[in-house]
N, C-alpha and C. Protein backbone atom coordinates (compact mmCIF):
# COMPACT_ATOMS: atom_id res chain seq x y z
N UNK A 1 -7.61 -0.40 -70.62
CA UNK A 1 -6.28 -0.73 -70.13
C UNK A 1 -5.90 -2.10 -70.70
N UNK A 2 -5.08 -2.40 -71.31
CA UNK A 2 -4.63 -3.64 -72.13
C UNK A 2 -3.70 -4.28 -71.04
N UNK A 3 -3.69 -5.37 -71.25
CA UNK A 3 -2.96 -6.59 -70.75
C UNK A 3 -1.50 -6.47 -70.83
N UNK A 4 -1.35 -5.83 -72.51
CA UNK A 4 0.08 -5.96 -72.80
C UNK A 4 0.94 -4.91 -71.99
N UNK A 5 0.29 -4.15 -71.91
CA UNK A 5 1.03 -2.98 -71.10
C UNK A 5 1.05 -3.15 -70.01
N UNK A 6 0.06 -3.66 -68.97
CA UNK A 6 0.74 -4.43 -67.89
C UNK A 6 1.15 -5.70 -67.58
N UNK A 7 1.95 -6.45 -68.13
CA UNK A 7 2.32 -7.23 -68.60
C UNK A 7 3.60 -7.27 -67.33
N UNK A 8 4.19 -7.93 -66.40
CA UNK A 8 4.83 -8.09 -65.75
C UNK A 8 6.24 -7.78 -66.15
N UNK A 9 6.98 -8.57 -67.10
CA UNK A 9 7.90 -8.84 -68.06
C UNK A 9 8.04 -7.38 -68.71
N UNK A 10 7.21 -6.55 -69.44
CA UNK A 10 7.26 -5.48 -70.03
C UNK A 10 7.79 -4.38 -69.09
N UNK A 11 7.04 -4.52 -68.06
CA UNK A 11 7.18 -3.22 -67.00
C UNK A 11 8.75 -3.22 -66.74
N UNK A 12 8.99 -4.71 -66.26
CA UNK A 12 10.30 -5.04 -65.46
C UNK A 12 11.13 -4.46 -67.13
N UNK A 13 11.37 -4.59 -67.87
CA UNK A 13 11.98 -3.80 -68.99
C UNK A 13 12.24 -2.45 -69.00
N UNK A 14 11.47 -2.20 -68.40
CA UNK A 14 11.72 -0.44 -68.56
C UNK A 14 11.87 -0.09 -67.08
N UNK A 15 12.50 -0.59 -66.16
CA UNK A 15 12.88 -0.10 -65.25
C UNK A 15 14.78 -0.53 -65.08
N UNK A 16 15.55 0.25 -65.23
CA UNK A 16 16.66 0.51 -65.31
C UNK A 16 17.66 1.05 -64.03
N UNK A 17 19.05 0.67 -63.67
CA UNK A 17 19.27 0.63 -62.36
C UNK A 17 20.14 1.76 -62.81
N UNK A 18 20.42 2.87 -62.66
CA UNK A 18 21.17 4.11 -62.04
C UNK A 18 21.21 5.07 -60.97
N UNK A 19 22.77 5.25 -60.74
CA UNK A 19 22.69 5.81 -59.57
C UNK A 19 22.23 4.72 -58.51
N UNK A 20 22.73 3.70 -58.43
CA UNK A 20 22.29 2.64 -57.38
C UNK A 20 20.94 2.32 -56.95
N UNK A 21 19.64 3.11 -57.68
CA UNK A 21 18.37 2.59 -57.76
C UNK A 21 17.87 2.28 -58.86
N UNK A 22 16.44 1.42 -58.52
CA UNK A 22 15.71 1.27 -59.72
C UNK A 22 14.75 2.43 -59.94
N UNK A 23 15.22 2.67 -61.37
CA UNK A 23 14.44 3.44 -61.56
C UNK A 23 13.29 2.87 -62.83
N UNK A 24 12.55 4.33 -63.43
CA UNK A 24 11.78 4.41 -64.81
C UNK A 24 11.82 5.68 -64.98
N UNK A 25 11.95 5.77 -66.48
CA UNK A 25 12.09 6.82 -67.11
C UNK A 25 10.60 7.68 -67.77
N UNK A 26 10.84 8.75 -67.12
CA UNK A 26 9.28 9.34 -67.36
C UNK A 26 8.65 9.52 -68.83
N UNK A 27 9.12 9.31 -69.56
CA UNK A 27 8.56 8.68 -71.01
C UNK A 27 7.97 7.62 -71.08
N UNK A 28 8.20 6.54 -70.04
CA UNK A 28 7.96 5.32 -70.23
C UNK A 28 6.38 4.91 -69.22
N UNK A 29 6.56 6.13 -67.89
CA UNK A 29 5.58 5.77 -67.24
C UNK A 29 4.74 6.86 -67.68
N UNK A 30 4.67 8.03 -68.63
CA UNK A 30 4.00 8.34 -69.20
C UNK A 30 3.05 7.87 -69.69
N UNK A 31 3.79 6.53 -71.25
CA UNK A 31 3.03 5.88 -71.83
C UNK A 31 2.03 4.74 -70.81
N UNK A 32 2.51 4.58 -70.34
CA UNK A 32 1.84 3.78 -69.16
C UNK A 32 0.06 4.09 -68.70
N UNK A 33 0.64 5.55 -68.18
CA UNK A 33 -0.43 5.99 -67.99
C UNK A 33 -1.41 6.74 -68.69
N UNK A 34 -0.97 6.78 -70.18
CA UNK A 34 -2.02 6.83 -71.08
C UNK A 34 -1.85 8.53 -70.83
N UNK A 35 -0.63 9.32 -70.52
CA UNK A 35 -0.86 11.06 -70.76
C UNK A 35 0.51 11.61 -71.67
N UNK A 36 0.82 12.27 -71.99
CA UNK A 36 2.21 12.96 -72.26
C UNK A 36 2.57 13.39 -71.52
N UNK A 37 4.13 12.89 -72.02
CA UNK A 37 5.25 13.21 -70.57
C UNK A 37 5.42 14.71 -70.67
N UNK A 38 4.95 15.51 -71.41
CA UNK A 38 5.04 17.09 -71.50
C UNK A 38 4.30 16.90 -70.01
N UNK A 39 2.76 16.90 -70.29
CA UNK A 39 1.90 16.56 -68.79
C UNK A 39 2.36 15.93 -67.60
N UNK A 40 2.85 15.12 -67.78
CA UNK A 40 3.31 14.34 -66.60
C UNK A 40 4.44 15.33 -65.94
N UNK A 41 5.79 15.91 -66.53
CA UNK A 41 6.39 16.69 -66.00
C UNK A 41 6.12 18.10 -65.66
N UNK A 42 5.01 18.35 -66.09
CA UNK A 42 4.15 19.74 -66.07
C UNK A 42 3.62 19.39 -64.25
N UNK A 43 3.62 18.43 -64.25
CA UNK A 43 2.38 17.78 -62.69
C UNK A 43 3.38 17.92 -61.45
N UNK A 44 4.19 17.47 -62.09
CA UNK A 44 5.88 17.43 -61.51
C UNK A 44 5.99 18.75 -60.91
N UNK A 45 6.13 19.18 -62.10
CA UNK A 45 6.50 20.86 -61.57
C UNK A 45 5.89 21.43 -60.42
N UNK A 46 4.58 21.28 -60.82
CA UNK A 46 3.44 21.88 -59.78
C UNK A 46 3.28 21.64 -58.84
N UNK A 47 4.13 20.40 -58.35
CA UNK A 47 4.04 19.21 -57.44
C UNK A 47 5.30 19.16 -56.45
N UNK A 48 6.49 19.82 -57.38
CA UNK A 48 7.88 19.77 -56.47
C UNK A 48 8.14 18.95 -55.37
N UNK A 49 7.63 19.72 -54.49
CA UNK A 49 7.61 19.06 -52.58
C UNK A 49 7.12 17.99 -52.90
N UNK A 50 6.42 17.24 -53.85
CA UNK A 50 6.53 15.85 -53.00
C UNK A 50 7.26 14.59 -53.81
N UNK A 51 8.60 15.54 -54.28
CA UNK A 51 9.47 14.79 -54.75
C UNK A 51 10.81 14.97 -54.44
N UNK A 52 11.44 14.16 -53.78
CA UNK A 52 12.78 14.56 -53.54
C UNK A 52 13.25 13.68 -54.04
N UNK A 53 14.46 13.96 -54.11
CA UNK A 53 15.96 13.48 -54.64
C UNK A 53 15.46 11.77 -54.80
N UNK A 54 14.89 11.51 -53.54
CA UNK A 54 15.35 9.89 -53.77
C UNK A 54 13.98 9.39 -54.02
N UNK A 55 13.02 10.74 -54.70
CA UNK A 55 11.83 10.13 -55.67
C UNK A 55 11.79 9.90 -56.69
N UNK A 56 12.94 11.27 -57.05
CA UNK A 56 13.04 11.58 -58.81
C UNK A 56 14.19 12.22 -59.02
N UNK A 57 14.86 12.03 -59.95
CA UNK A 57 15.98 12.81 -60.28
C UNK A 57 16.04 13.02 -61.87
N UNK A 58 16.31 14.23 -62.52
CA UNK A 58 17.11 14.21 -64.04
C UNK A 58 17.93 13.84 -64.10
N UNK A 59 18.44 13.14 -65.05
CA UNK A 59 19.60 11.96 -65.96
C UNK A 59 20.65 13.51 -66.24
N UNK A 60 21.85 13.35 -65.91
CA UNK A 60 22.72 13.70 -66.34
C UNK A 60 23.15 13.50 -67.78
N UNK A 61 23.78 14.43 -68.28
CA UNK A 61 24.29 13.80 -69.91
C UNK A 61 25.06 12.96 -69.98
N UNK A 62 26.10 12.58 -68.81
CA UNK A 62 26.59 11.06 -68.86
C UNK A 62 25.98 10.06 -68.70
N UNK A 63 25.08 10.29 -67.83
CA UNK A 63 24.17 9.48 -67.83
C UNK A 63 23.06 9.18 -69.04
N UNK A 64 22.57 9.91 -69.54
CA UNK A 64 21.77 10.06 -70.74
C UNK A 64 22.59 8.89 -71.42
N UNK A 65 23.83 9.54 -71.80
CA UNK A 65 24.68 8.85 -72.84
C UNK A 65 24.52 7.11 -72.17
N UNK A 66 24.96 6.99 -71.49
CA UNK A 66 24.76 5.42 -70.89
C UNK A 66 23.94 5.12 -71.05
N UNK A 67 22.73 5.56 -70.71
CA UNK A 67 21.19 4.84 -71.14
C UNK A 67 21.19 4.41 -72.41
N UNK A 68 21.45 5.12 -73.28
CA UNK A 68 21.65 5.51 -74.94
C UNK A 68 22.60 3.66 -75.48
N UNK A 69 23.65 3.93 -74.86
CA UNK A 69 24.53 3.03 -75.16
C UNK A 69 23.91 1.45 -74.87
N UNK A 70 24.02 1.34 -73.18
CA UNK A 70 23.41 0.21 -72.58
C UNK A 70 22.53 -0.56 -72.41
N UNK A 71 21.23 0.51 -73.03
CA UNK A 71 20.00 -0.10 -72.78
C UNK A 71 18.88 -0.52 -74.14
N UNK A 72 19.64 -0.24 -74.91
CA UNK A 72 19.06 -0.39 -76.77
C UNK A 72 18.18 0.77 -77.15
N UNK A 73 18.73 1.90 -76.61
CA UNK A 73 17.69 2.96 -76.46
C UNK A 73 18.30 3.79 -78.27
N UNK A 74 17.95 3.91 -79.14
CA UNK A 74 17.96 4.11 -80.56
C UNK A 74 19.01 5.52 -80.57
N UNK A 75 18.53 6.49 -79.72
CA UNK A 75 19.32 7.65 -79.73
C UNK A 75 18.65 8.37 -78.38
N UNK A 76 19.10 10.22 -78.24
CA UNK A 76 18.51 10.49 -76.99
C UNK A 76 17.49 11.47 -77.19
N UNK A 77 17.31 11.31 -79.05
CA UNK A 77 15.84 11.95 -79.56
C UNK A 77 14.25 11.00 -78.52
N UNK A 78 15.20 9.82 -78.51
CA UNK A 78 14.18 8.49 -78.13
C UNK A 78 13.84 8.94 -76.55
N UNK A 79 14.52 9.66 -76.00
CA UNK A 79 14.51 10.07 -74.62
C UNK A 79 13.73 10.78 -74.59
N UNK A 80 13.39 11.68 -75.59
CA UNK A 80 12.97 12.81 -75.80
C UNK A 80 13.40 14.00 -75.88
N UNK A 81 14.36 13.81 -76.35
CA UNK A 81 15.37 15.20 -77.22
C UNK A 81 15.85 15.74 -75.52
N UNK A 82 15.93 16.01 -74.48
CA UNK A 82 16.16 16.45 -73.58
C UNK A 82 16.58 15.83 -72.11
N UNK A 83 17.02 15.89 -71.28
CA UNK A 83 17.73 15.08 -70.23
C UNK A 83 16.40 14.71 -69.12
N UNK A 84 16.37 13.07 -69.28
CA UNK A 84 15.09 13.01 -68.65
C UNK A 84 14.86 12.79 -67.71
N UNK A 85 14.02 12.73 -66.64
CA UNK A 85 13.79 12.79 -65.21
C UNK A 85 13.02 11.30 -65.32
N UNK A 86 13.86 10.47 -63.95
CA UNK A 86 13.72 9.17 -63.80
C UNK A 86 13.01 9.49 -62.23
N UNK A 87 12.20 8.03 -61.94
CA UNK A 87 11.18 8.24 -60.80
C UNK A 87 11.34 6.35 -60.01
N UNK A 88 12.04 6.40 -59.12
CA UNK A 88 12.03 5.39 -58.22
C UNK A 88 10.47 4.78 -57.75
N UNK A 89 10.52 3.85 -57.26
CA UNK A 89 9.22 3.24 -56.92
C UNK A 89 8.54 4.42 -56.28
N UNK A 90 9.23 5.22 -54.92
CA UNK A 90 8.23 5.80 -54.40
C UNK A 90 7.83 7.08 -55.25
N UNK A 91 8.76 7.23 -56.11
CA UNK A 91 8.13 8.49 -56.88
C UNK A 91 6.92 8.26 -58.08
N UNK A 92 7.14 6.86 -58.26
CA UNK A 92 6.14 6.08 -59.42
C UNK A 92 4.81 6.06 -58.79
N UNK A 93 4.85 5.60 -56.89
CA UNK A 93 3.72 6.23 -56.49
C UNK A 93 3.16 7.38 -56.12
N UNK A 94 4.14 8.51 -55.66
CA UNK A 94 3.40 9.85 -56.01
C UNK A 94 3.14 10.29 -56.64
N UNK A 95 3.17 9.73 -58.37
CA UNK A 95 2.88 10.27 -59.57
C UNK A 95 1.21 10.03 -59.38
N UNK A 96 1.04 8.69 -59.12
CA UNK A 96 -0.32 8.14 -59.06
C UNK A 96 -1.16 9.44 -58.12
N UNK A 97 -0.91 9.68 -56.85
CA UNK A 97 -1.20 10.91 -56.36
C UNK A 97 -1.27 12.16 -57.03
N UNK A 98 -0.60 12.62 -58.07
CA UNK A 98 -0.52 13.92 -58.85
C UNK A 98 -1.23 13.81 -59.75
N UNK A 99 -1.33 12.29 -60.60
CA UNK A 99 -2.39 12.69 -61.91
C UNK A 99 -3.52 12.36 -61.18
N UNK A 100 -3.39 11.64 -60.32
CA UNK A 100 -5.16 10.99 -59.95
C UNK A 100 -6.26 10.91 -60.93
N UNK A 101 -6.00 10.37 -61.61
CA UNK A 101 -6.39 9.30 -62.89
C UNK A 101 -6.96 7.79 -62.02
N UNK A 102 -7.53 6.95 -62.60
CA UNK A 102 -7.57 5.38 -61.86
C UNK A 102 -6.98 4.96 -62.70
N UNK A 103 -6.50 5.21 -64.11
CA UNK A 103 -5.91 4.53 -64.95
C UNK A 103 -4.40 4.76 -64.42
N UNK A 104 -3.81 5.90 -63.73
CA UNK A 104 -2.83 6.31 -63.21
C UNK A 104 -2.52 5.52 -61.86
N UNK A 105 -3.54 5.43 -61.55
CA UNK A 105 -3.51 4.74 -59.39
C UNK A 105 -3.21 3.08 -59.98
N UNK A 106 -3.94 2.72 -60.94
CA UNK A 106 -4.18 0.87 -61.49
C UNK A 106 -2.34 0.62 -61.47
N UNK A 107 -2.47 1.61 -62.82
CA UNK A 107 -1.45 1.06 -63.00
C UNK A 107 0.70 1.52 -61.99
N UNK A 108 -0.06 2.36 -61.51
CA UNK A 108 1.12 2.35 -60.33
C UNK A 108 0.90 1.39 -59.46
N UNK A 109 0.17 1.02 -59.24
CA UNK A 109 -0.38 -0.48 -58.46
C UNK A 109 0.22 -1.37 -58.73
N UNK A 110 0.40 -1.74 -60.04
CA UNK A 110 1.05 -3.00 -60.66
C UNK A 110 2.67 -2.52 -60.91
N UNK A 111 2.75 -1.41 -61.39
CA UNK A 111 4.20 -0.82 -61.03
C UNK A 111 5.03 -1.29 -59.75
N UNK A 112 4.18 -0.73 -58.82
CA UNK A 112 4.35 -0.68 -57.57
C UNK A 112 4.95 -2.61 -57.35
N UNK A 113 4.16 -3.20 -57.70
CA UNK A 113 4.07 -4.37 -57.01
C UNK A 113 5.82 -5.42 -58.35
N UNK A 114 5.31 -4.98 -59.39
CA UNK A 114 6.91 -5.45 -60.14
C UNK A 114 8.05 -5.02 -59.56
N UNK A 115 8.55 -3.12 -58.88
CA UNK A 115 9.43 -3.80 -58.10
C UNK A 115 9.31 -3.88 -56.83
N UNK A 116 8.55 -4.43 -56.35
CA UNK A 116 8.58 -5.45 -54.85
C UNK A 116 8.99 -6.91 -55.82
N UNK A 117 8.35 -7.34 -56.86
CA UNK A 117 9.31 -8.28 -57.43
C UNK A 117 10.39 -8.48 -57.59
N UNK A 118 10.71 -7.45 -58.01
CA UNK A 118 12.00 -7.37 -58.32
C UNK A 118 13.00 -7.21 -57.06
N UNK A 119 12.80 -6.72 -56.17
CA UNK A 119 13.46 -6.54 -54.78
C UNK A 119 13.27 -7.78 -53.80
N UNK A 120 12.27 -8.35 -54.76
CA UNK A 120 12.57 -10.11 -53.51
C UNK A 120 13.19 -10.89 -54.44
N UNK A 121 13.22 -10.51 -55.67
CA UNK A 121 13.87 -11.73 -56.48
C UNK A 121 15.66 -11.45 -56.39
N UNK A 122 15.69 -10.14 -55.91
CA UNK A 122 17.38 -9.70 -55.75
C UNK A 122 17.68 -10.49 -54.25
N UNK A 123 16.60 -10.40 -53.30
CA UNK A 123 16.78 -10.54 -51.71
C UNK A 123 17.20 -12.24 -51.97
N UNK A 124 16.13 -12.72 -53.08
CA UNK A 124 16.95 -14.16 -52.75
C UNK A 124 17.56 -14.92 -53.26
N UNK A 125 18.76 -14.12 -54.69
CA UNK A 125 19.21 -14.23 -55.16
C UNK A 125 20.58 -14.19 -54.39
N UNK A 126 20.44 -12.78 -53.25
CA UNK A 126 21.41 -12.46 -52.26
C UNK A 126 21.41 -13.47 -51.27
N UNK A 127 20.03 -14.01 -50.79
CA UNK A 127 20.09 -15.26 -50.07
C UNK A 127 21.49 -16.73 -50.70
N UNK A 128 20.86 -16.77 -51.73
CA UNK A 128 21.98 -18.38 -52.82
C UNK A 128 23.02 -18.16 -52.48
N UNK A 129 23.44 -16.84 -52.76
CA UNK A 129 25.05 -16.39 -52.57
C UNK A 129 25.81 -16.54 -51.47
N UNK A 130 24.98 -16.25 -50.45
CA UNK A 130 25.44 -16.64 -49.03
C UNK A 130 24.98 -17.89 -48.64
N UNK A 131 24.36 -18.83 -48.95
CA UNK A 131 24.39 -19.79 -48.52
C UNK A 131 25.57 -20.85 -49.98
N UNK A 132 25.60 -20.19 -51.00
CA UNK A 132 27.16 -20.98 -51.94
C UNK A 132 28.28 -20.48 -51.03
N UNK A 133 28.46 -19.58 -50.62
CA UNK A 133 29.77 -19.19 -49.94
C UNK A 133 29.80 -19.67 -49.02
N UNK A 134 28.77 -20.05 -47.89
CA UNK A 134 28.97 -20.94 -46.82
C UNK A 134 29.43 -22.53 -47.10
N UNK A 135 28.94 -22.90 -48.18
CA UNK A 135 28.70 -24.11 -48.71
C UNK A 135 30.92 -24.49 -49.19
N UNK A 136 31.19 -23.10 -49.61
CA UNK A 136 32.46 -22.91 -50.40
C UNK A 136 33.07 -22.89 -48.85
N UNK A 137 32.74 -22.31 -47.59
CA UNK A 137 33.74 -22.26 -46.68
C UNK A 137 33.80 -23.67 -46.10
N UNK A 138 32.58 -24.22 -45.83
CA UNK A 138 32.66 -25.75 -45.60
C UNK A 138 33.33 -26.57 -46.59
N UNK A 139 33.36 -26.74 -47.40
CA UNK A 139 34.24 -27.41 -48.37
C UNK A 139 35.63 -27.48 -48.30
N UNK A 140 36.35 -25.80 -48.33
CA UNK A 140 37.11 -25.71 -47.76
C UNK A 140 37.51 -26.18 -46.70
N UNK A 141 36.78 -26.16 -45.93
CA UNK A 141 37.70 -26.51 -44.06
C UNK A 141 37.61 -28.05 -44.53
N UNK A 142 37.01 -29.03 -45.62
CA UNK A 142 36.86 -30.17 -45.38
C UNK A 142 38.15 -30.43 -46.27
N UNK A 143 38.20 -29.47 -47.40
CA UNK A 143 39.52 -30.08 -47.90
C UNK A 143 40.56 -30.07 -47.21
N UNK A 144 41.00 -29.13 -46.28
CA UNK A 144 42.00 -28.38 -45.11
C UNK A 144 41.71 -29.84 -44.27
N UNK A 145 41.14 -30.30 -43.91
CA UNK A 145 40.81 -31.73 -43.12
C UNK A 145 41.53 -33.32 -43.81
N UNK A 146 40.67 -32.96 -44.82
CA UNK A 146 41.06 -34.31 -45.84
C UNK A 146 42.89 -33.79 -45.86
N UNK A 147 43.49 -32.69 -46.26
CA UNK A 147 45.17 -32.54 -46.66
C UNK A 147 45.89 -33.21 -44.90
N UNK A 148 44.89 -33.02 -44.26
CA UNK A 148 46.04 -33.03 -42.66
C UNK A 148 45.67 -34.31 -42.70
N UNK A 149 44.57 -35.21 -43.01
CA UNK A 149 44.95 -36.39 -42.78
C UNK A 149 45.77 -37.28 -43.17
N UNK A 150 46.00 -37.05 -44.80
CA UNK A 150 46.84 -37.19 -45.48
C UNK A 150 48.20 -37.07 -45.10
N UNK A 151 48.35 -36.14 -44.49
CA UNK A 151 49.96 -35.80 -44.10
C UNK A 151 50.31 -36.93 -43.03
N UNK A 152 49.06 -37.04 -42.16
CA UNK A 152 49.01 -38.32 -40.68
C UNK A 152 49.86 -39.54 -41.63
N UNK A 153 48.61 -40.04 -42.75
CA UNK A 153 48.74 -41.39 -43.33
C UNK A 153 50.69 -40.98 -43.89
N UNK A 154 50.69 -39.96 -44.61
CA UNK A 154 52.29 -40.01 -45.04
C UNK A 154 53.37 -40.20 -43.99
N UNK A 155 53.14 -39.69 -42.78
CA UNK A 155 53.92 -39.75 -41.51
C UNK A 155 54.06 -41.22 -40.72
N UNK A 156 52.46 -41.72 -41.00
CA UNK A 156 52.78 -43.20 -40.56
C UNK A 156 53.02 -44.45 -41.48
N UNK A 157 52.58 -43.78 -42.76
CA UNK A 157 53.96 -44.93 -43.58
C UNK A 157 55.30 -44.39 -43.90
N UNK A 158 55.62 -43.48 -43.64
CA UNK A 158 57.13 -43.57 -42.88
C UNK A 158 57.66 -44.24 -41.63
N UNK A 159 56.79 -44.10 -40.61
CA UNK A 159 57.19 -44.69 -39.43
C UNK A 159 56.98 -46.35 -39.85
N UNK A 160 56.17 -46.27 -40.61
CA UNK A 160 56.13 -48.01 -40.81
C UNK A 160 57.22 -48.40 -41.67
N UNK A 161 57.51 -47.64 -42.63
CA UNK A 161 59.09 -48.00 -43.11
C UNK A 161 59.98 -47.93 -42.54
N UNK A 162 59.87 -47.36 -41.44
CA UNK A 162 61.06 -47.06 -40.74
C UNK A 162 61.56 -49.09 -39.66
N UNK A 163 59.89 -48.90 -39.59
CA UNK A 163 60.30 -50.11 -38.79
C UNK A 163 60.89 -51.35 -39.71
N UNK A 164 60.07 -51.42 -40.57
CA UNK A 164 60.69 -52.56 -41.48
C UNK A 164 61.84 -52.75 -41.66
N UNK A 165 62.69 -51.54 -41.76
CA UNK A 165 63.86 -51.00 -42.19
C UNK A 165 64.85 -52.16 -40.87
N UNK A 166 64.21 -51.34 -39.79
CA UNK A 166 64.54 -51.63 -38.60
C UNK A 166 65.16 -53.11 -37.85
N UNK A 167 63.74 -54.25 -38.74
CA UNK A 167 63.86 -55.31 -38.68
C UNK A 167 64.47 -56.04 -39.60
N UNK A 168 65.18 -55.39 -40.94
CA UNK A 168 65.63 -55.75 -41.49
C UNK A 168 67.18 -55.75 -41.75
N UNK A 169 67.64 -54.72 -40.54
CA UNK A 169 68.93 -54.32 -40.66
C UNK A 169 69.58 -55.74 -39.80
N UNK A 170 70.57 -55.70 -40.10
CA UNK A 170 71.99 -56.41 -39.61
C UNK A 170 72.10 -55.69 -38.07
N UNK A 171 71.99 -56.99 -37.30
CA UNK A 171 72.53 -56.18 -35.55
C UNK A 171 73.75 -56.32 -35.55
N UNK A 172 73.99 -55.02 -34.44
CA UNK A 172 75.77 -55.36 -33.95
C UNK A 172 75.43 -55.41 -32.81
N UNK A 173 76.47 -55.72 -32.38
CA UNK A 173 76.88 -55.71 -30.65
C UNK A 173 76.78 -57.45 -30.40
N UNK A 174 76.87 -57.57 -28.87
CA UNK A 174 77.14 -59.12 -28.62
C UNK A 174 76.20 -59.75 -29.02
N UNK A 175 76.71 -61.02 -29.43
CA UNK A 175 75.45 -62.08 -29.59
C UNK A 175 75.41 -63.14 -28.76
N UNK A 176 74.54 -63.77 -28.39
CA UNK A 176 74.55 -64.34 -26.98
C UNK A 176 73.93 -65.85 -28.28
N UNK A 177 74.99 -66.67 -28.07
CA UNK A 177 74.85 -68.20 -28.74
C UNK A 177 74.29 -68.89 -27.72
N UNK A 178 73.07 -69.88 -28.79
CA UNK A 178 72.91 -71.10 -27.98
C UNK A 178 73.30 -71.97 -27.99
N UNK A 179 74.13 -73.11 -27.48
CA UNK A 179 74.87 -73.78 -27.36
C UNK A 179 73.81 -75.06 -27.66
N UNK A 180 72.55 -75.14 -28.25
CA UNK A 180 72.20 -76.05 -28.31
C UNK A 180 71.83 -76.03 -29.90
N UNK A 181 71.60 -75.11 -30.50
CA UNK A 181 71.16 -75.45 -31.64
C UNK A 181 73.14 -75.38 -32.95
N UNK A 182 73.80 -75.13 -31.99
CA UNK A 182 74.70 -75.14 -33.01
C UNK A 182 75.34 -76.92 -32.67
């Protein structure tokens, strides 16, 4: 079992998000496990029941085509000439159950455990986000704070012009003289 192939970085490469999960494409965990994916989907077969929908599914041809396009995949000869059946974590571990291989159990092991990587590195990626948006609503209410005070300070240097104004105007009405300083 080589290093390179379980290689953290490598694995996380060949697991691809459609249909709103992560998946891998059974060519890929084929090579993995050191059998042909003829075999591997042969195991499948024999195996049905302990795969459902949200273990394993075949790639649609739109889907095919997207893989093809999106993922640097050469053509869908590279797929293997035919529409291929992708396997979510838990189906990556019932594979390990069907070939029962140790080279098969090892390396669903380390499968297994890249995406739990990958599902905490999303969890606290989702964490940042909500704590920037909290960070963005506080900011907000502080700018909303800082504008009303502003409006205070504009309101009371008006009133302070006003007074100046005030003391500067010309009075009318009676004036009451002192008879001593004139």
């Amino acid at each position: 079992m080589s290093n390179i192939i379980l290689n953290e970085s490598n694995i996380a490469s060949i697991i691809y998000l459609i249909r709103g999960k992560k998946v891998m494409l059974d060519r890929d965990i084929a090579d993995l496990y050191g059998v042909k994916a003829t075999r591997l989907r042969e195991q499948v077969k024999r195996n049905l029941d302990r795969f459902p929908e949200n273990f394993m599914f075949q790639l649609t041809e739109n889907e095919a085509d997207f893989m093809v396009s999106q993922n640097a995949i050469p053509s869908k000869k590279h797929l293997g000439g035919y529409l291929p059946y992708v396997f979510t974590e838990h189906g990556v571990l019932m594979l390990a159950n069907v070939l029962r291989s140790s080279r098969a159990i090892k390396i669903s092991i380390r499968i297994i455990e890249v995406f739990v990587k990958i599902r905490e590195m999303s969890l606290s990626h989702e964490n940042v986000l909500l704590k920037l948006e909290k960070i963005e609503k506080s900011i907000t209410e502080h700018d909303n704070s800082i504008l009303i005070i502003f409006e205070y300070l504009k309101e009371l240097e008006k009133a302070r012009q006003g007074q100046l104004d005030q003391e500067n105007r010309k009075r009318i009405g009676f004036r009451k003289f002192d008879k001593d300083k004139d």
